[in-house]
PDB file of N, CA and C in Angstrom:
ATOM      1  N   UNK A   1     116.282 133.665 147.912  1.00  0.00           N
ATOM      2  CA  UNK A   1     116.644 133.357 146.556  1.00  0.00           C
ATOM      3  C   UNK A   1     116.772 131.857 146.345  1.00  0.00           C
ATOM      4  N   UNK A   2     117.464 131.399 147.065  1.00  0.00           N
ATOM      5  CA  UNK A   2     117.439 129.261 146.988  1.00  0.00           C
ATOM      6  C   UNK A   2     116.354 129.045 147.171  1.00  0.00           C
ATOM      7  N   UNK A   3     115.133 129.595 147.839  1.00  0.00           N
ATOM      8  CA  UNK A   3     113.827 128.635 147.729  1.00  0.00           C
ATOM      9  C   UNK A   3     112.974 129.159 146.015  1.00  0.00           C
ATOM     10  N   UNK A   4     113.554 130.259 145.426  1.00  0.00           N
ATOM     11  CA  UNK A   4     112.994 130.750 144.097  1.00  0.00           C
ATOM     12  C   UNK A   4     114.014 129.533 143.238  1.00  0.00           C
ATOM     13  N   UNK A   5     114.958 129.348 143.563  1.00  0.00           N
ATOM     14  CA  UNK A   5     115.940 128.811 142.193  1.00  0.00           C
ATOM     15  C   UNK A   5     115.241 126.906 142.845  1.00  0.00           C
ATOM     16  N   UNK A   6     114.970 126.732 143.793  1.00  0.00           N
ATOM     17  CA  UNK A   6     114.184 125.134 144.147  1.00  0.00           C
ATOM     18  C   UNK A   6     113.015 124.817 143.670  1.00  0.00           C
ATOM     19  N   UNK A   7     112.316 125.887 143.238  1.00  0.00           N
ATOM     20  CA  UNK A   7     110.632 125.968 142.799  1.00  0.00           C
ATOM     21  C   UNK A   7     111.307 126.087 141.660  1.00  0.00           C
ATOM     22  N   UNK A   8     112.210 126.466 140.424  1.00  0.00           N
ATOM     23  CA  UNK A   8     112.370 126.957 139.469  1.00  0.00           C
ATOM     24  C   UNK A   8     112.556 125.532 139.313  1.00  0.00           C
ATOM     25  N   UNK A   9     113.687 124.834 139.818  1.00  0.00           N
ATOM     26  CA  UNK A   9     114.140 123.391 139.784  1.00  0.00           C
ATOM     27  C   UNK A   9     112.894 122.606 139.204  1.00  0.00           C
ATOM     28  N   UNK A  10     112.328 122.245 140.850  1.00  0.00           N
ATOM     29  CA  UNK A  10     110.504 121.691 140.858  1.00  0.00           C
ATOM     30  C   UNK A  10     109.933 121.876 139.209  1.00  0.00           C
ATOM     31  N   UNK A  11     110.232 122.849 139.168  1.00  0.00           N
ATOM     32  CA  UNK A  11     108.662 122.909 137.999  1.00  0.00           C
ATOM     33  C   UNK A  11     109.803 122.565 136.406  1.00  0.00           C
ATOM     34  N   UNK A  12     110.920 122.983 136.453  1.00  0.00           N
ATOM     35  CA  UNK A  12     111.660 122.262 135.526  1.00  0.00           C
ATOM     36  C   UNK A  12     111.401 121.010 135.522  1.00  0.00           C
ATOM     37  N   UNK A  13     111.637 120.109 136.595  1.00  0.00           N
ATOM     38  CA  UNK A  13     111.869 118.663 136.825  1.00  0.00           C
ATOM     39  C   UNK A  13     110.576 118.555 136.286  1.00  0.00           C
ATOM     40  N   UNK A  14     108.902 118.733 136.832  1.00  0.00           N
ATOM     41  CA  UNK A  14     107.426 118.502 136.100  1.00  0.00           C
ATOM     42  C   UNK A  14     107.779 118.494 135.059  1.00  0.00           C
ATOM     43  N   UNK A  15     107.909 119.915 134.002  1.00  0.00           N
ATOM     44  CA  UNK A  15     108.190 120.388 132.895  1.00  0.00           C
ATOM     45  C   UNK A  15     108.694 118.794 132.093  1.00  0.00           C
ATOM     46  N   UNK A  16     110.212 118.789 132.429  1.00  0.00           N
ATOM     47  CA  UNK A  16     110.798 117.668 131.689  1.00  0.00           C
ATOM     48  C   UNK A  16     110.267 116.081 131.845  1.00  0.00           C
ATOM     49  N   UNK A  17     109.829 115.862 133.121  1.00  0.00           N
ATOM     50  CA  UNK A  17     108.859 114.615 133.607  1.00  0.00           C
ATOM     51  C   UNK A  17     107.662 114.787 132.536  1.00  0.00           C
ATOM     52  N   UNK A  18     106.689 115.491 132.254  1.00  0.00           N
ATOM     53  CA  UNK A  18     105.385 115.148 131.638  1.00  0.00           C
ATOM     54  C   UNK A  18     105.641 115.673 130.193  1.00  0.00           C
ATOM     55  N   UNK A  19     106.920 115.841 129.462  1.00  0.00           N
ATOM     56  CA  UNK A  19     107.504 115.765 127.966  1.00  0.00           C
ATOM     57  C   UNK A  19     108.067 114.139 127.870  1.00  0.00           C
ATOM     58  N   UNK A  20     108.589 113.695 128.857  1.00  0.00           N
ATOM     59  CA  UNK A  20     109.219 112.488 128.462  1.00  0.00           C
ATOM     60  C   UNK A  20     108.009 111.483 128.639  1.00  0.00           C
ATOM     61  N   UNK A  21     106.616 111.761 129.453  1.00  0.00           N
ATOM     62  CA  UNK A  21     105.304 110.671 129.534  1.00  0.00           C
ATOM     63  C   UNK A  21     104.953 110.933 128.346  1.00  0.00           C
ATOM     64  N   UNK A  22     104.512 112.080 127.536  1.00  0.00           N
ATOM     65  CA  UNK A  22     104.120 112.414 126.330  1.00  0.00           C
ATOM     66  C   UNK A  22     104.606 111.611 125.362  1.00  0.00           C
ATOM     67  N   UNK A  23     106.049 112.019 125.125  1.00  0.00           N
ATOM     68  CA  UNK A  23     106.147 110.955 124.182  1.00  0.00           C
ATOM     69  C   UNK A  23     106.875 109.962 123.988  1.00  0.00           C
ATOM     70  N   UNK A  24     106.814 109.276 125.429  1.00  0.00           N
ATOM     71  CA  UNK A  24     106.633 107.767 125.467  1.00  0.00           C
ATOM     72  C   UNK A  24     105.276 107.008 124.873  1.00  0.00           C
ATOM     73  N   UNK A  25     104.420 108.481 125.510  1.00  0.00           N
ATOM     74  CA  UNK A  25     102.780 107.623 125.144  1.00  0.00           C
ATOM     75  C   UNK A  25     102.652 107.704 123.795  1.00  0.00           C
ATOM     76  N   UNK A  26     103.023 108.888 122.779  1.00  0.00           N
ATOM     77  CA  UNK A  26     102.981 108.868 121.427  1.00  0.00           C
ATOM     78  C   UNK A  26     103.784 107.171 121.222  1.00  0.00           C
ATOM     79  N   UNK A  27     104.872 107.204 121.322  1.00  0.00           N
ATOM     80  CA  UNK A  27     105.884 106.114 120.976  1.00  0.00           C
ATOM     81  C   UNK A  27     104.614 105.222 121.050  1.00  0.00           C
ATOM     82  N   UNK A  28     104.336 104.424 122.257  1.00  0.00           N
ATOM     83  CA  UNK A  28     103.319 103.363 122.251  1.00  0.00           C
ATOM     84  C   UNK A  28     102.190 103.193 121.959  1.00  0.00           C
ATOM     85  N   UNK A  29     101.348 104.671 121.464  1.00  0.00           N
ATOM     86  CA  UNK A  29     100.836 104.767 120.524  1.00  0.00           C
ATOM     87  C   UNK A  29     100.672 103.935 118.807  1.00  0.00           C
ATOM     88  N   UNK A  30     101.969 105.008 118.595  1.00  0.00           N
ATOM     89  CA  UNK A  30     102.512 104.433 117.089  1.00  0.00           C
ATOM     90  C   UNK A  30     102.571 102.596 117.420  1.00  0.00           C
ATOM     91  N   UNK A  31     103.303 102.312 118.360  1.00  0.00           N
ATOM     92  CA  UNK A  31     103.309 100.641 118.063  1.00  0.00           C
ATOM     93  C   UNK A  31     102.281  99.920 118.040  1.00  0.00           C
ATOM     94  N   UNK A  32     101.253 100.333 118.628  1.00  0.00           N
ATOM     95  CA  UNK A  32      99.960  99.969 119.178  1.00  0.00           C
ATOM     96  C   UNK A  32      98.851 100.019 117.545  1.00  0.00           C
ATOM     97  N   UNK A  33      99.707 101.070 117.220  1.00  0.00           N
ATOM     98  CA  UNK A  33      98.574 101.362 115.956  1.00  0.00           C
ATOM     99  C   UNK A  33      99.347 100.566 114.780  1.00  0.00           C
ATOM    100  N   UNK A  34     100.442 100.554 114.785  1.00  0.00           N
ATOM    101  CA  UNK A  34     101.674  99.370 113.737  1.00  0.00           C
ATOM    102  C   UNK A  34     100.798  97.876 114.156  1.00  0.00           C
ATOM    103  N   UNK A  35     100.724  97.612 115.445  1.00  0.00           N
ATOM    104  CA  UNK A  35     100.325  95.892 115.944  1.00  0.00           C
ATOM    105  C   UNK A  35      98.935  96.067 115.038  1.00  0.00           C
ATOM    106  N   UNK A  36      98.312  96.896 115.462  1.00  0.00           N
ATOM    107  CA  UNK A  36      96.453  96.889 115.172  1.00  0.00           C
ATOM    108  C   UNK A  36      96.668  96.530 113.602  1.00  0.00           C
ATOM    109  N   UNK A  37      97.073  97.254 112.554  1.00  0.00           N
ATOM    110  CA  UNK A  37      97.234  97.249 111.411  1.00  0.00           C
ATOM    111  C   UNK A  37      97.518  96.126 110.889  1.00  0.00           C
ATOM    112  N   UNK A  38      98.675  95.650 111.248  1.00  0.00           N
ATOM    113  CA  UNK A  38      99.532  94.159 111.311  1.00  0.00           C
ATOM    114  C   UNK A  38      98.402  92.894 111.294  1.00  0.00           C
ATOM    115  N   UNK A  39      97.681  93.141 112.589  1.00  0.00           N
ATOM    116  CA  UNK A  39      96.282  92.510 112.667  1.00  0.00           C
ATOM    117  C   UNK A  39      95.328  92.301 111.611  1.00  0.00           C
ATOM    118  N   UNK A  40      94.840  93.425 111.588  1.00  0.00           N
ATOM    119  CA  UNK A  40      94.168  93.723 110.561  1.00  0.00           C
ATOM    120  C   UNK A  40      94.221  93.261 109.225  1.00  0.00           C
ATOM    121  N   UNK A  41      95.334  93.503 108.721  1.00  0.00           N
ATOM    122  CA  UNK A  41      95.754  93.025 107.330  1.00  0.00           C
ATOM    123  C   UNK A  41      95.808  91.113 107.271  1.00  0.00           C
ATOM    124  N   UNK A  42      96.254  90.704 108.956  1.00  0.00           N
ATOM    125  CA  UNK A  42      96.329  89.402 108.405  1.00  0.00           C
ATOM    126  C   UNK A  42      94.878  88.787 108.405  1.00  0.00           C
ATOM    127  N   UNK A  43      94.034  89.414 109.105  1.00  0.00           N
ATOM    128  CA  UNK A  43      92.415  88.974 109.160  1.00  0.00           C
ATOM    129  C   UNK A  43      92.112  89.297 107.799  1.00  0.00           C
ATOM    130  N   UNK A  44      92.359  90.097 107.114  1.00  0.00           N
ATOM    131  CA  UNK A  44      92.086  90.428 105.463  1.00  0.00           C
ATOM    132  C   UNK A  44      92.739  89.136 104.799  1.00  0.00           C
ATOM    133  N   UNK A  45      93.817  88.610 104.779  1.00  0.00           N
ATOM    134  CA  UNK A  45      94.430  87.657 104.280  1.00  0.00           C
ATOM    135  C   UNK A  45      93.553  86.553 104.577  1.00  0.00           C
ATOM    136  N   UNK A  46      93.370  86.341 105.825  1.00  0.00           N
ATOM    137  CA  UNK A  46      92.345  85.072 106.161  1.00  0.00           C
ATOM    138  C   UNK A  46      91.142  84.939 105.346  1.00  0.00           C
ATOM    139  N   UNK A  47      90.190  86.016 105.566  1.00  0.00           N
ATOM    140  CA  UNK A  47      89.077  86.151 105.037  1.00  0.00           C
ATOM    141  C   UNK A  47      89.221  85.675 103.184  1.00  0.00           C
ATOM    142  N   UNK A  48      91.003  86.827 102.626  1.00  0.00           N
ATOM    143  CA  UNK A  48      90.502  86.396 101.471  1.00  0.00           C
ATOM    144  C   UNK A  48      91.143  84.731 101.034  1.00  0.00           C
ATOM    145  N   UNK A  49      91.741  84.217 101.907  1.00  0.00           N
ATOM    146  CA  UNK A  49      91.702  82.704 101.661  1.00  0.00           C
ATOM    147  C   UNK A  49      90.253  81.877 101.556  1.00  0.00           C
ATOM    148  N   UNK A  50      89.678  82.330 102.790  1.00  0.00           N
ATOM    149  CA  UNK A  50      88.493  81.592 102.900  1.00  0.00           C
ATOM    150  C   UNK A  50      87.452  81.769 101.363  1.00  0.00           C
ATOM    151  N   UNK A  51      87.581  83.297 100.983  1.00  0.00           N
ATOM    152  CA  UNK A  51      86.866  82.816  99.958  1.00  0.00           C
ATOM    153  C   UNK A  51      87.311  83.058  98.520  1.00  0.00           C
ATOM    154  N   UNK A  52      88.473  82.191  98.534  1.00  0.00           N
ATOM    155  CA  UNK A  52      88.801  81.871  97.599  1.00  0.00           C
ATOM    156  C   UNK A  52      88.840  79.960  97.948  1.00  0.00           C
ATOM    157  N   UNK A  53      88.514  79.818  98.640  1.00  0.00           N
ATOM    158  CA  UNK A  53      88.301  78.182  99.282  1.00  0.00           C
ATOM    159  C   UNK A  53      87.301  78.229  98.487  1.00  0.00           C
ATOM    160  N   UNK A  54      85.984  79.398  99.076  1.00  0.00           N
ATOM    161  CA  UNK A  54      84.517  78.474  98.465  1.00  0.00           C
ATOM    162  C   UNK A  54      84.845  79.228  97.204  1.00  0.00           C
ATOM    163  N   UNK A  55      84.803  80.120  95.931  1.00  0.00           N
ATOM    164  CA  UNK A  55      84.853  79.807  94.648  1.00  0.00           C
ATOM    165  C   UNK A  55      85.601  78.334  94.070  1.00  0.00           C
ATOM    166  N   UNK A  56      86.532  78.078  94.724  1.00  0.00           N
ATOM    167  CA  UNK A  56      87.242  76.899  94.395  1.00  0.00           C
ATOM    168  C   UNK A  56      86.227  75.457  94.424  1.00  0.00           C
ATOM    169  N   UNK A  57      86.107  75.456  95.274  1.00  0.00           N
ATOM    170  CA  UNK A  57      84.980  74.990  95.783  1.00  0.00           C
ATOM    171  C   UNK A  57      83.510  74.994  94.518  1.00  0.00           C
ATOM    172  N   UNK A  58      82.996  75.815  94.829  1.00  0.00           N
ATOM    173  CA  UNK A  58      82.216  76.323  93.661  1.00  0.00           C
ATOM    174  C   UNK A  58      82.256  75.382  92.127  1.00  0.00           C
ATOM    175  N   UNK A  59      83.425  76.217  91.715  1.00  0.00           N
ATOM    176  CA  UNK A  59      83.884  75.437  90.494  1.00  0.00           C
ATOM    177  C   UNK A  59      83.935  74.185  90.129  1.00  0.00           C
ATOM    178  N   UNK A  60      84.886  73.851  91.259  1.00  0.00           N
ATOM    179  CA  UNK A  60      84.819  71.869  90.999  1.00  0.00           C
ATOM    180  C   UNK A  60      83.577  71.423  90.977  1.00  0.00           C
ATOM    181  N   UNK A  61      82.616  71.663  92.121  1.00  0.00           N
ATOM    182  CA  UNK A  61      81.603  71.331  92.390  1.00  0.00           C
ATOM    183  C   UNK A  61      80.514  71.472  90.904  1.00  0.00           C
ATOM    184  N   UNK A  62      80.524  72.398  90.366  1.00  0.00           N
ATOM    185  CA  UNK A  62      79.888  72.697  89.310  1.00  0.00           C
ATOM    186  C   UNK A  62      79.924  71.735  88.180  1.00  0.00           C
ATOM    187  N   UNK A  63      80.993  71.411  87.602  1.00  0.00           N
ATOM    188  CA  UNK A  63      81.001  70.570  86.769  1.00  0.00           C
ATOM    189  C   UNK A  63      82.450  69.344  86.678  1.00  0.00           C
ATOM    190  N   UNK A  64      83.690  69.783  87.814  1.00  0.00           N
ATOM    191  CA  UNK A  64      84.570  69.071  88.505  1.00  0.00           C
ATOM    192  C   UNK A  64      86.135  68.995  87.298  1.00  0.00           C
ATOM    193  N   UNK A  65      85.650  69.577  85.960  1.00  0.00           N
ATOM    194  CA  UNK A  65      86.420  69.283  85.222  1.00  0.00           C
ATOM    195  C   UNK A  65      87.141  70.704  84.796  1.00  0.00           C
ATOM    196  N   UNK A  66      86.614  71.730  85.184  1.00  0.00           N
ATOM    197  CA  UNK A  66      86.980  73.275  85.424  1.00  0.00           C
ATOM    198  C   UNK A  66      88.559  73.494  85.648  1.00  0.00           C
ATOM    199  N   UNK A  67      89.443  73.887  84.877  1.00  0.00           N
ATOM    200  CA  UNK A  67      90.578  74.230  85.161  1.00  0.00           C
ATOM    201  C   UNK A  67      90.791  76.075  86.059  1.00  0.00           C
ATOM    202  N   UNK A  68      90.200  75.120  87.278  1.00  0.00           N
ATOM    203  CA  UNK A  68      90.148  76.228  88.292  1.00  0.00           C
ATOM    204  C   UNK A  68      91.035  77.265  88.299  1.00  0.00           C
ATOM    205  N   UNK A  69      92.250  77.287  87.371  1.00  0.00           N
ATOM    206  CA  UNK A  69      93.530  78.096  88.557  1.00  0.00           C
ATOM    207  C   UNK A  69      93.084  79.165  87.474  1.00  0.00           C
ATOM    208  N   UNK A  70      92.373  78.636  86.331  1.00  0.00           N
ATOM    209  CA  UNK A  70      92.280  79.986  85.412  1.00  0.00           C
ATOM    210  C   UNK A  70      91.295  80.690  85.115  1.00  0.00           C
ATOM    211  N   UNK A  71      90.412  80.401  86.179  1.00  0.00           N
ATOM    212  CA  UNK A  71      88.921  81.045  86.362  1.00  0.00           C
ATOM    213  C   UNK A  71      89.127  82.619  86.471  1.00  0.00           C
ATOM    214  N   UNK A  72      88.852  83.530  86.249  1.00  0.00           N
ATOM    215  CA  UNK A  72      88.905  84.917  86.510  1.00  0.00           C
ATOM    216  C   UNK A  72      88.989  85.245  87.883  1.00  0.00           C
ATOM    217  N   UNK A  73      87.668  85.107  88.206  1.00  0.00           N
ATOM    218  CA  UNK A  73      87.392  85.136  89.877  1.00  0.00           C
ATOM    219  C   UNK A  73      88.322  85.065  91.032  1.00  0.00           C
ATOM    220  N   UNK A  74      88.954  83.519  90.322  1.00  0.00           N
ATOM    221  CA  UNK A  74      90.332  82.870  91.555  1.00  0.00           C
ATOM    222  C   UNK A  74      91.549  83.957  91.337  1.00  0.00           C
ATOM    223  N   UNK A  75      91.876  83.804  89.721  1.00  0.00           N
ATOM    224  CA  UNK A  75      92.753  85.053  89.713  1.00  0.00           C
ATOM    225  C   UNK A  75      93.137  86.382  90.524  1.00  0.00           C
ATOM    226  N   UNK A  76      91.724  86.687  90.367  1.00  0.00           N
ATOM    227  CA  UNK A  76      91.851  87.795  90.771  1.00  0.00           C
ATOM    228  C   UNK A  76      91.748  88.587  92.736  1.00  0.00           C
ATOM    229  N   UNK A  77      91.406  86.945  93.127  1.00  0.00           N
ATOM    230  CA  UNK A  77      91.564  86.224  94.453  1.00  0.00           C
ATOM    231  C   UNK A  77      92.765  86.394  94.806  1.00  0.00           C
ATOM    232  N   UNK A  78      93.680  85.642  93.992  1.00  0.00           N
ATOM    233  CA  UNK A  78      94.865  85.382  93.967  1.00  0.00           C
ATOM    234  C   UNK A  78      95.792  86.623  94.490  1.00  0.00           C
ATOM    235  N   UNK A  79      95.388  87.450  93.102  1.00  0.00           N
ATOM    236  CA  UNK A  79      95.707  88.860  93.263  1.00  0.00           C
ATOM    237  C   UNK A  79      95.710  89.608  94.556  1.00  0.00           C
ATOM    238  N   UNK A  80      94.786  89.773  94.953  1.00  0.00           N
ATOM    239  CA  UNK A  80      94.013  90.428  96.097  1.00  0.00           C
ATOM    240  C   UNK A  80      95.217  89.795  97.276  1.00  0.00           C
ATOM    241  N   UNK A  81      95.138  88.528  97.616  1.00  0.00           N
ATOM    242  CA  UNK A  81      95.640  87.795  98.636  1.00  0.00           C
ATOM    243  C   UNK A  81      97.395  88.268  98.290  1.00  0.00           C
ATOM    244  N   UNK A  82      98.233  88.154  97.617  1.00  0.00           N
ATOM    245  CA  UNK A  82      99.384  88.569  97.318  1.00  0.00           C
ATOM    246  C   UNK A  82      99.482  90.373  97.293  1.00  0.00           C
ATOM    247  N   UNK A  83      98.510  90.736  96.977  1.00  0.00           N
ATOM    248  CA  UNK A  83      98.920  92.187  97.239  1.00  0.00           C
ATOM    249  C   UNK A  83      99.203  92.457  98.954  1.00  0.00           C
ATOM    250  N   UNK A  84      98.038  91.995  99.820  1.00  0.00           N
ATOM    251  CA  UNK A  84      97.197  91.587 101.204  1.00  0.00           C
ATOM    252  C   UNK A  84      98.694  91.070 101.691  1.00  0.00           C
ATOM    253  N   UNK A  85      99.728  90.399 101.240  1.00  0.00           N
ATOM    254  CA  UNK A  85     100.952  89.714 101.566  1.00  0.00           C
ATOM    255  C   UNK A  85     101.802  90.586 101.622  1.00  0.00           C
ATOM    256  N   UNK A  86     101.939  91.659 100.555  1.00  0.00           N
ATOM    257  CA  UNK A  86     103.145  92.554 100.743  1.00  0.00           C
ATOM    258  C   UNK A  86     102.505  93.390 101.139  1.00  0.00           C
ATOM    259  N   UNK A  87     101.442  93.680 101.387  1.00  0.00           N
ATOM    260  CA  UNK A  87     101.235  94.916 102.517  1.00  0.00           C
ATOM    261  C   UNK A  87     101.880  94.472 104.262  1.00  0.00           C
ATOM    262  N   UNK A  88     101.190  93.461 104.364  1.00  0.00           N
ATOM    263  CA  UNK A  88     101.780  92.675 105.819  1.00  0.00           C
ATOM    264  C   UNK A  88     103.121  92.737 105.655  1.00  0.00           C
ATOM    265  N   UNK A  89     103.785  92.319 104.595  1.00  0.00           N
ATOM    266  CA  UNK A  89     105.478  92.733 104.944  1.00  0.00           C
ATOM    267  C   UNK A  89     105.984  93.833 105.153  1.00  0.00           C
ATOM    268  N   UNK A  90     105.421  94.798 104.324  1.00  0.00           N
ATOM    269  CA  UNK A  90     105.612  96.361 104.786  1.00  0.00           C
ATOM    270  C   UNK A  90     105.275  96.370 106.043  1.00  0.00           C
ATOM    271  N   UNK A  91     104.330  96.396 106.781  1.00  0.00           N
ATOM    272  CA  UNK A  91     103.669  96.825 107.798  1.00  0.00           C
ATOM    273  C   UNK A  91     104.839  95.822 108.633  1.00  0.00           C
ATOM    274  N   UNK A  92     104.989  94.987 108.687  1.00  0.00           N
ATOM    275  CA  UNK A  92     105.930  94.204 109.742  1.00  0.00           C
ATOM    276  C   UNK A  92     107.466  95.086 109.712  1.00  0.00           C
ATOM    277  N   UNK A  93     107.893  95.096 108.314  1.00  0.00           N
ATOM    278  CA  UNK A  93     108.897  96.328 108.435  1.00  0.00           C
ATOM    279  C   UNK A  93     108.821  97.383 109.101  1.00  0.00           C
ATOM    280  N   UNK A  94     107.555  98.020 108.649  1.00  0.00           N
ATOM    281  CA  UNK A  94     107.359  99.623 109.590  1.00  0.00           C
ATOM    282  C   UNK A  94     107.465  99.123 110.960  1.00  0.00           C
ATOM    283  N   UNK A  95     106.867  98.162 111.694  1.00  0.00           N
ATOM    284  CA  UNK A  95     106.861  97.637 113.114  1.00  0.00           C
ATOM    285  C   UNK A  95     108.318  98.015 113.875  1.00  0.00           C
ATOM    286  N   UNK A  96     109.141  96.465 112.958  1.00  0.00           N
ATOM    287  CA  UNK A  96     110.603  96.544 113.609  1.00  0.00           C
ATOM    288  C   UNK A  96     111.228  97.599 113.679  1.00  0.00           C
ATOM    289  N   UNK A  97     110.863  98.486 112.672  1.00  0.00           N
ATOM    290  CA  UNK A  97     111.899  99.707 112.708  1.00  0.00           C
ATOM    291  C   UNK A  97     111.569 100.825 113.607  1.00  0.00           C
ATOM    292  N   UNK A  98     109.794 100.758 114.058  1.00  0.00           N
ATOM    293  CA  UNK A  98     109.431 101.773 114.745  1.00  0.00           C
ATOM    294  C   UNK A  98     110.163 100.993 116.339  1.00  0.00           C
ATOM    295  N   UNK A  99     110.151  99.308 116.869  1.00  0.00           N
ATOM    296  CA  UNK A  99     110.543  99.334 117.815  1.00  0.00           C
ATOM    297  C   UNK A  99     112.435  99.011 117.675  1.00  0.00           C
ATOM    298  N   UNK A 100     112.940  98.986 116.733  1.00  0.00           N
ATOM    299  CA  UNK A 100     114.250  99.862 116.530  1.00  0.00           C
ATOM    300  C   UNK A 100     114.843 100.772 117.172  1.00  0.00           C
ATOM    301  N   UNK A 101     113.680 101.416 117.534  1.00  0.00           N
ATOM    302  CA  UNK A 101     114.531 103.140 117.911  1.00  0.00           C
ATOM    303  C   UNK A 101     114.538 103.250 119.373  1.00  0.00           C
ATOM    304  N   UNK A 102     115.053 103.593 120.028  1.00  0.00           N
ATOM    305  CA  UNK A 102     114.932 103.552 121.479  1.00  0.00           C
ATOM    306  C   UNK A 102     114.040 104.444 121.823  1.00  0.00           C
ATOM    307  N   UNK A 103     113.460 104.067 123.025  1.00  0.00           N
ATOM    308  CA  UNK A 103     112.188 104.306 123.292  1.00  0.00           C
ATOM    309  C   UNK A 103     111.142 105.464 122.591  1.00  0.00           C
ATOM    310  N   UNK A 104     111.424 104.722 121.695  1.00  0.00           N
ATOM    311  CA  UNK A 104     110.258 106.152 119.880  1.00  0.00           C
ATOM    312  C   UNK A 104     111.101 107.245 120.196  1.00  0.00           C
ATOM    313  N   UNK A 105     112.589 107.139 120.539  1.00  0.00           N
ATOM    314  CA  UNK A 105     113.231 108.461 119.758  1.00  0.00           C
ATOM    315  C   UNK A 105     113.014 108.494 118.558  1.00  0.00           C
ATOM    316  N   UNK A 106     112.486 109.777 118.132  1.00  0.00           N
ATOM    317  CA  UNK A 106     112.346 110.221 116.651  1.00  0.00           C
ATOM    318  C   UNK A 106     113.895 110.224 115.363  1.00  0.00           C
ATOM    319  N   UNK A 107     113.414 109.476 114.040  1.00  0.00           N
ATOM    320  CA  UNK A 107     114.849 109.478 113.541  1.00  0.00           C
ATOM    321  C   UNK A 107     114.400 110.864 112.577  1.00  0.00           C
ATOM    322  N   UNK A 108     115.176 111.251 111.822  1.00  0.00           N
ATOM    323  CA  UNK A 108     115.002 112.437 110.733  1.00  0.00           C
ATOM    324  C   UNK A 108     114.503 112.249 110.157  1.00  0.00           C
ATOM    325  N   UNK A 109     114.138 110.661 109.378  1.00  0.00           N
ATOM    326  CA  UNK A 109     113.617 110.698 107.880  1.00  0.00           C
ATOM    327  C   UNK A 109     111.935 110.303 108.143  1.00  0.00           C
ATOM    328  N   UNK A 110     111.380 110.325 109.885  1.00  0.00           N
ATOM    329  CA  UNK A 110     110.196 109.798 110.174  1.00  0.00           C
ATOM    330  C   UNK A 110     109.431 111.249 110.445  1.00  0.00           C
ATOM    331  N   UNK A 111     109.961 112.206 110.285  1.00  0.00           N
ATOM    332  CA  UNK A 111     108.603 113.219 110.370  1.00  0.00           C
ATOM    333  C   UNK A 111     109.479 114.726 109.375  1.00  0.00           C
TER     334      UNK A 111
END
């Protein structure tokens, strides 16, 4: 009977060992996919600086006397790049709070 209740042990101990690798790996998952995003969005920000450089650009160049800031185009540049801003703040929020939790323990209001 002690070598049935030691194997029962054994395969408990596996059991609870490859639930706690699981979702550790989910956990670093989620952060992994929070960083990527984070990334992502600020390469979107870059890009839409850059071209809002060359319309700017553009404009002056065209005739130099262009009251650039009220061109449509830039506007709506503008736009784009400030939306592109509070997405990155969200996403930096979601970050801290996902590494907040000890090791991706799950809170209630996340699933």
């Amino acid at each position: 009977m002690e070598v049935e209740s030691l194997w029962e042990r054994i395969k408990q101990g596996l059991r609870e060992g490859a639930t706690t690798a699981a979702e550790k790996a989910e956990y670093l998952g989620k952060l992994g996919r929070a960083r990527l995003d984070i990334a992502r969005t600020r390469h979107a920000i870059h890009e839409a600086f850059s071209e809002l450089g060359g319309q700017v650009y553009t404009h002056l160049e065209g005739d130099g006397e262009t009251d650039v800031a009220q061109q449509e185009n830039v506007q709506d540049q503008i736009s784009k790049i400030k939306s592109l801003e509070a997405q990155l703040k969200d996403q930096e929020a979601q970050l801290q709070e996902l590494q907040a939790t000890p090791d991706g323990a799950e809170t209630e209001s996340t699933e």
